[in-house]
C-alpha atoms as a PDB file:
ATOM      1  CA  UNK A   1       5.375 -37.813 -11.010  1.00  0.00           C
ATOM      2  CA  UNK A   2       4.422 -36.361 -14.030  1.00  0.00           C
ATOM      3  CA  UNK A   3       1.477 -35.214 -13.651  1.00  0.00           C
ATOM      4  CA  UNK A   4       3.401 -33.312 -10.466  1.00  0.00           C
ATOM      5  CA  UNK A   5       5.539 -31.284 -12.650  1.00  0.00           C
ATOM      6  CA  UNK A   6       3.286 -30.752 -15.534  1.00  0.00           C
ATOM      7  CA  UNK A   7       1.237 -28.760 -12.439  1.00  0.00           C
ATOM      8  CA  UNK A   8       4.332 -26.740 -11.898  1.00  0.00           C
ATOM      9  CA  UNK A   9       4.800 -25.839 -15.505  1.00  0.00           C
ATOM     10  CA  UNK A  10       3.856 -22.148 -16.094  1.00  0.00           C
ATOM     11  CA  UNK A  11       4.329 -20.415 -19.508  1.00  0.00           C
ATOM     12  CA  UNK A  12       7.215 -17.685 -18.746  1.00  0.00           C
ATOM     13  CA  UNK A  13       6.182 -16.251 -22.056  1.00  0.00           C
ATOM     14  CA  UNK A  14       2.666 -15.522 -21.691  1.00  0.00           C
ATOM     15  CA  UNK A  15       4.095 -13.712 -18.011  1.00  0.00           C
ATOM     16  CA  UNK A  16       6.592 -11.940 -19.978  1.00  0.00           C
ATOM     17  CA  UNK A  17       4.109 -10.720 -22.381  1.00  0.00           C
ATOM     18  CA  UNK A  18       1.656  -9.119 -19.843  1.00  0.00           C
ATOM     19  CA  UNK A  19       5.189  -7.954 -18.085  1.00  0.00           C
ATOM     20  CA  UNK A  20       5.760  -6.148 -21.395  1.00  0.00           C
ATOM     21  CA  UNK A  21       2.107  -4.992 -21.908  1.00  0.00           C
ATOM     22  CA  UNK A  22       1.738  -2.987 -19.153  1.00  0.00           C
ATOM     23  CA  UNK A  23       5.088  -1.402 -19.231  1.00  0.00           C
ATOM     24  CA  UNK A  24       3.871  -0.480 -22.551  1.00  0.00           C
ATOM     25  CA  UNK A  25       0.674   0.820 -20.771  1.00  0.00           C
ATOM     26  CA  UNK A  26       3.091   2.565 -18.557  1.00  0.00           C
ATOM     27  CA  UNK A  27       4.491   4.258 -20.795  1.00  0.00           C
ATOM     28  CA  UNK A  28       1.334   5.546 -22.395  1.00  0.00           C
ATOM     29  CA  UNK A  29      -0.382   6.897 -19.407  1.00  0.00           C
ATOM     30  CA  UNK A  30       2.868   8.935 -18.471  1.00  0.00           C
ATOM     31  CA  UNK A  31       3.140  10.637 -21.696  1.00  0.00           C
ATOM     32  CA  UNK A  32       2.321  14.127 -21.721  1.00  0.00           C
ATOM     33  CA  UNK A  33      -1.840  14.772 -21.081  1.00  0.00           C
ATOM     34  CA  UNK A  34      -2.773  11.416 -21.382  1.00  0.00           C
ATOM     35  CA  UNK A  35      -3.492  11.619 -17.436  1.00  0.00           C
ATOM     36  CA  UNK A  36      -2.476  14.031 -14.404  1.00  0.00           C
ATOM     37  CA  UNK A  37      -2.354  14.420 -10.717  1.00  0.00           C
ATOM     38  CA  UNK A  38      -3.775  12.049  -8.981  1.00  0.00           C
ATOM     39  CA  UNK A  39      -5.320   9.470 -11.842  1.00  0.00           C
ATOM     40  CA  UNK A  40      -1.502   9.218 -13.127  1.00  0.00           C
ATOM     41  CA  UNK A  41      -0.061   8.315  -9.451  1.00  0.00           C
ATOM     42  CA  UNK A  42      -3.051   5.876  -9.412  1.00  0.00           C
ATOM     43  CA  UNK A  43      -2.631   4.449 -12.643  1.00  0.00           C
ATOM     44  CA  UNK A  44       1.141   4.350 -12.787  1.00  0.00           C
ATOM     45  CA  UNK A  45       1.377   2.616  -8.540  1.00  0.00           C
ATOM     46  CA  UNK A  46      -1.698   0.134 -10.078  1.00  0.00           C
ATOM     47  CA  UNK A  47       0.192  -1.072 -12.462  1.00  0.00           C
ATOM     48  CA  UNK A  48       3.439  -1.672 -10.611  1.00  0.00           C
ATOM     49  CA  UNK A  49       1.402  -3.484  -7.808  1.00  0.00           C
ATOM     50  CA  UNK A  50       0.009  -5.752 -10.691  1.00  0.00           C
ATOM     51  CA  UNK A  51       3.387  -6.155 -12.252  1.00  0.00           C
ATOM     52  CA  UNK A  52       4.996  -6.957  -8.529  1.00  0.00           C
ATOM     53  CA  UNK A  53       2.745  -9.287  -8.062  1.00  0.00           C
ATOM     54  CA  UNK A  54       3.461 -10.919 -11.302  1.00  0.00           C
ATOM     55  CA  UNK A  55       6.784 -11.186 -10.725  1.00  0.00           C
ATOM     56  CA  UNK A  56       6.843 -12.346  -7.114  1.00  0.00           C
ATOM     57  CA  UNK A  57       3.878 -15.138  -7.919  1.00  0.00           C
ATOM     58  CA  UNK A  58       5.162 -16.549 -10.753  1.00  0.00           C
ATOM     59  CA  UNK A  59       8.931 -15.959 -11.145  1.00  0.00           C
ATOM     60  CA  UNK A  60       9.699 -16.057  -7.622  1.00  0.00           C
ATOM     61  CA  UNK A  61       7.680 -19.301  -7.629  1.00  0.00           C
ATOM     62  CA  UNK A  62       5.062 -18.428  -5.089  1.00  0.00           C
ATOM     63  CA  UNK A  63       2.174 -20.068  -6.191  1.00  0.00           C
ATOM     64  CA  UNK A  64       3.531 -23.245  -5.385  1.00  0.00           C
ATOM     65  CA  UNK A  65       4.899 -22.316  -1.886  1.00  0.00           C
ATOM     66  CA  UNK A  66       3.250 -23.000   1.537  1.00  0.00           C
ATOM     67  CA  UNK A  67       1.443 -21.313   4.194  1.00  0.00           C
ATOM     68  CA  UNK A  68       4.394 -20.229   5.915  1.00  0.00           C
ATOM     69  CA  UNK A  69       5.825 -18.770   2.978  1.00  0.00           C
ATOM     70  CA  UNK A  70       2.310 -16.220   2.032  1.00  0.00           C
ATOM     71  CA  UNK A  71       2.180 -15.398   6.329  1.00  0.00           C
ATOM     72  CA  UNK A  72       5.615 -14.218   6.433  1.00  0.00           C
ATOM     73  CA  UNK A  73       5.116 -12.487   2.940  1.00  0.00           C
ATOM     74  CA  UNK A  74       1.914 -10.751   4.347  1.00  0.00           C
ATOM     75  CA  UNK A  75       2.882 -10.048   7.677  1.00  0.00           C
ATOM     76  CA  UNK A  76       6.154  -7.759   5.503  1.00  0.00           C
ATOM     77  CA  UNK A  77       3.016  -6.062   3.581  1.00  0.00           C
ATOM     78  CA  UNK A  78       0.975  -5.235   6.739  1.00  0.00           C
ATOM     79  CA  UNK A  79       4.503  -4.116   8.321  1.00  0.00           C
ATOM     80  CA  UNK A  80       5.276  -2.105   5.674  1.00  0.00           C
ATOM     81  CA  UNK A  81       2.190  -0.499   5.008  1.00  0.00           C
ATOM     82  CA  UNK A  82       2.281   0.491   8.747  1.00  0.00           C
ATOM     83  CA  UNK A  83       5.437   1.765   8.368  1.00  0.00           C
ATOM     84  CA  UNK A  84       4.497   4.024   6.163  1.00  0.00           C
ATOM     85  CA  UNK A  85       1.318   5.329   7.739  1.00  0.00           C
ATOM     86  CA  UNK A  86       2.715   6.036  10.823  1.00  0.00           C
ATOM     87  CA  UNK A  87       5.543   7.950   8.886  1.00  0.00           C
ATOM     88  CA  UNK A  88       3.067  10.010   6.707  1.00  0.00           C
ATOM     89  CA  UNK A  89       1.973  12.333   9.226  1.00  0.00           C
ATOM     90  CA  UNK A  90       5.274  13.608   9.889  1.00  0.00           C
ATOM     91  CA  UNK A  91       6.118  13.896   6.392  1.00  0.00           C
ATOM     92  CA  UNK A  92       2.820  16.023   5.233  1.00  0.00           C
ATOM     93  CA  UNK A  93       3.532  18.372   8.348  1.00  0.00           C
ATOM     94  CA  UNK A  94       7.197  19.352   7.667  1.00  0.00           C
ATOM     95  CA  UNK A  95       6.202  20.074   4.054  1.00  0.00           C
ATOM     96  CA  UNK A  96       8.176  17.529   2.220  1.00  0.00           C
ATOM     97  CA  UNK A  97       5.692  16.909  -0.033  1.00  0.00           C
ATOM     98  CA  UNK A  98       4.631  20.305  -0.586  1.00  0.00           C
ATOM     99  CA  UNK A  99       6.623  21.093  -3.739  1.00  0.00           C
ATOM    100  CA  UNK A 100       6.309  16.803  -5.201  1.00  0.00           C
ATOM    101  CA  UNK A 101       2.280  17.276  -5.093  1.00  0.00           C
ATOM    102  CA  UNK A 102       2.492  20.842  -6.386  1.00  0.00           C
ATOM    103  CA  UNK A 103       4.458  19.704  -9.152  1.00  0.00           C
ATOM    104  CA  UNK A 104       2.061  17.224 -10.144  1.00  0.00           C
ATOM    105  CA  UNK A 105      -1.313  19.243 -10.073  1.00  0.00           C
ATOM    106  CA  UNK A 106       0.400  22.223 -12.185  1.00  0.00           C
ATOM    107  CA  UNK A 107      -0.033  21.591 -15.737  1.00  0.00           C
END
């Protein structure tokens, strides 16, 4: 039994800490010229995925879940994503992004 639980003990702190660091790191690549365009969309969405992921794995508990649990989690993601891709093409063709991206390549 204890050796049960001392496999489910995870150190909130140390996840808190990197939870903390890379807002910091955030927060340094959106200040003015560290990055722009597209390296500060990729920087900025990498570092939410990693922070999501975090959060769902070890606050949510889902390390210690099932099978059942990472399919229906997965299955979401590839819904999702799909979602989204079938949206894009509309969305690029009535111009909706026309003025975000502009905004984002003009220094």
């Amino acid at each position: 039994m204890a050796q049960a639980q001392e496999a489910h003990r995870v150190n909130v702190f140390v996840i808190f800490g990197w939870l903390v660091a890379l807002t910091g790191a955030e927060l340094y690549i959106a200040s003015d010229g560290v990055m722009t365009g597209t390296a500060l969309v990729l920087g900025l969405v990498g570092s939410a995925l990693v922070k999501a992921a975090l959060v769902a794995i070890y606050f949510m508990h889902l390390k210690f879940e099932g099978v059942l649990i990472w399919t229906m989690m997965i299955a979401s993601l590839v819904i999702g994503i799909a979602f989204i891709l079938v949206l894009f093409p509309d969305l690029v063709q009535d111009g909706y992004w026309k003025g975000f991206i502009s905004h984002l390549y003009h220094d």
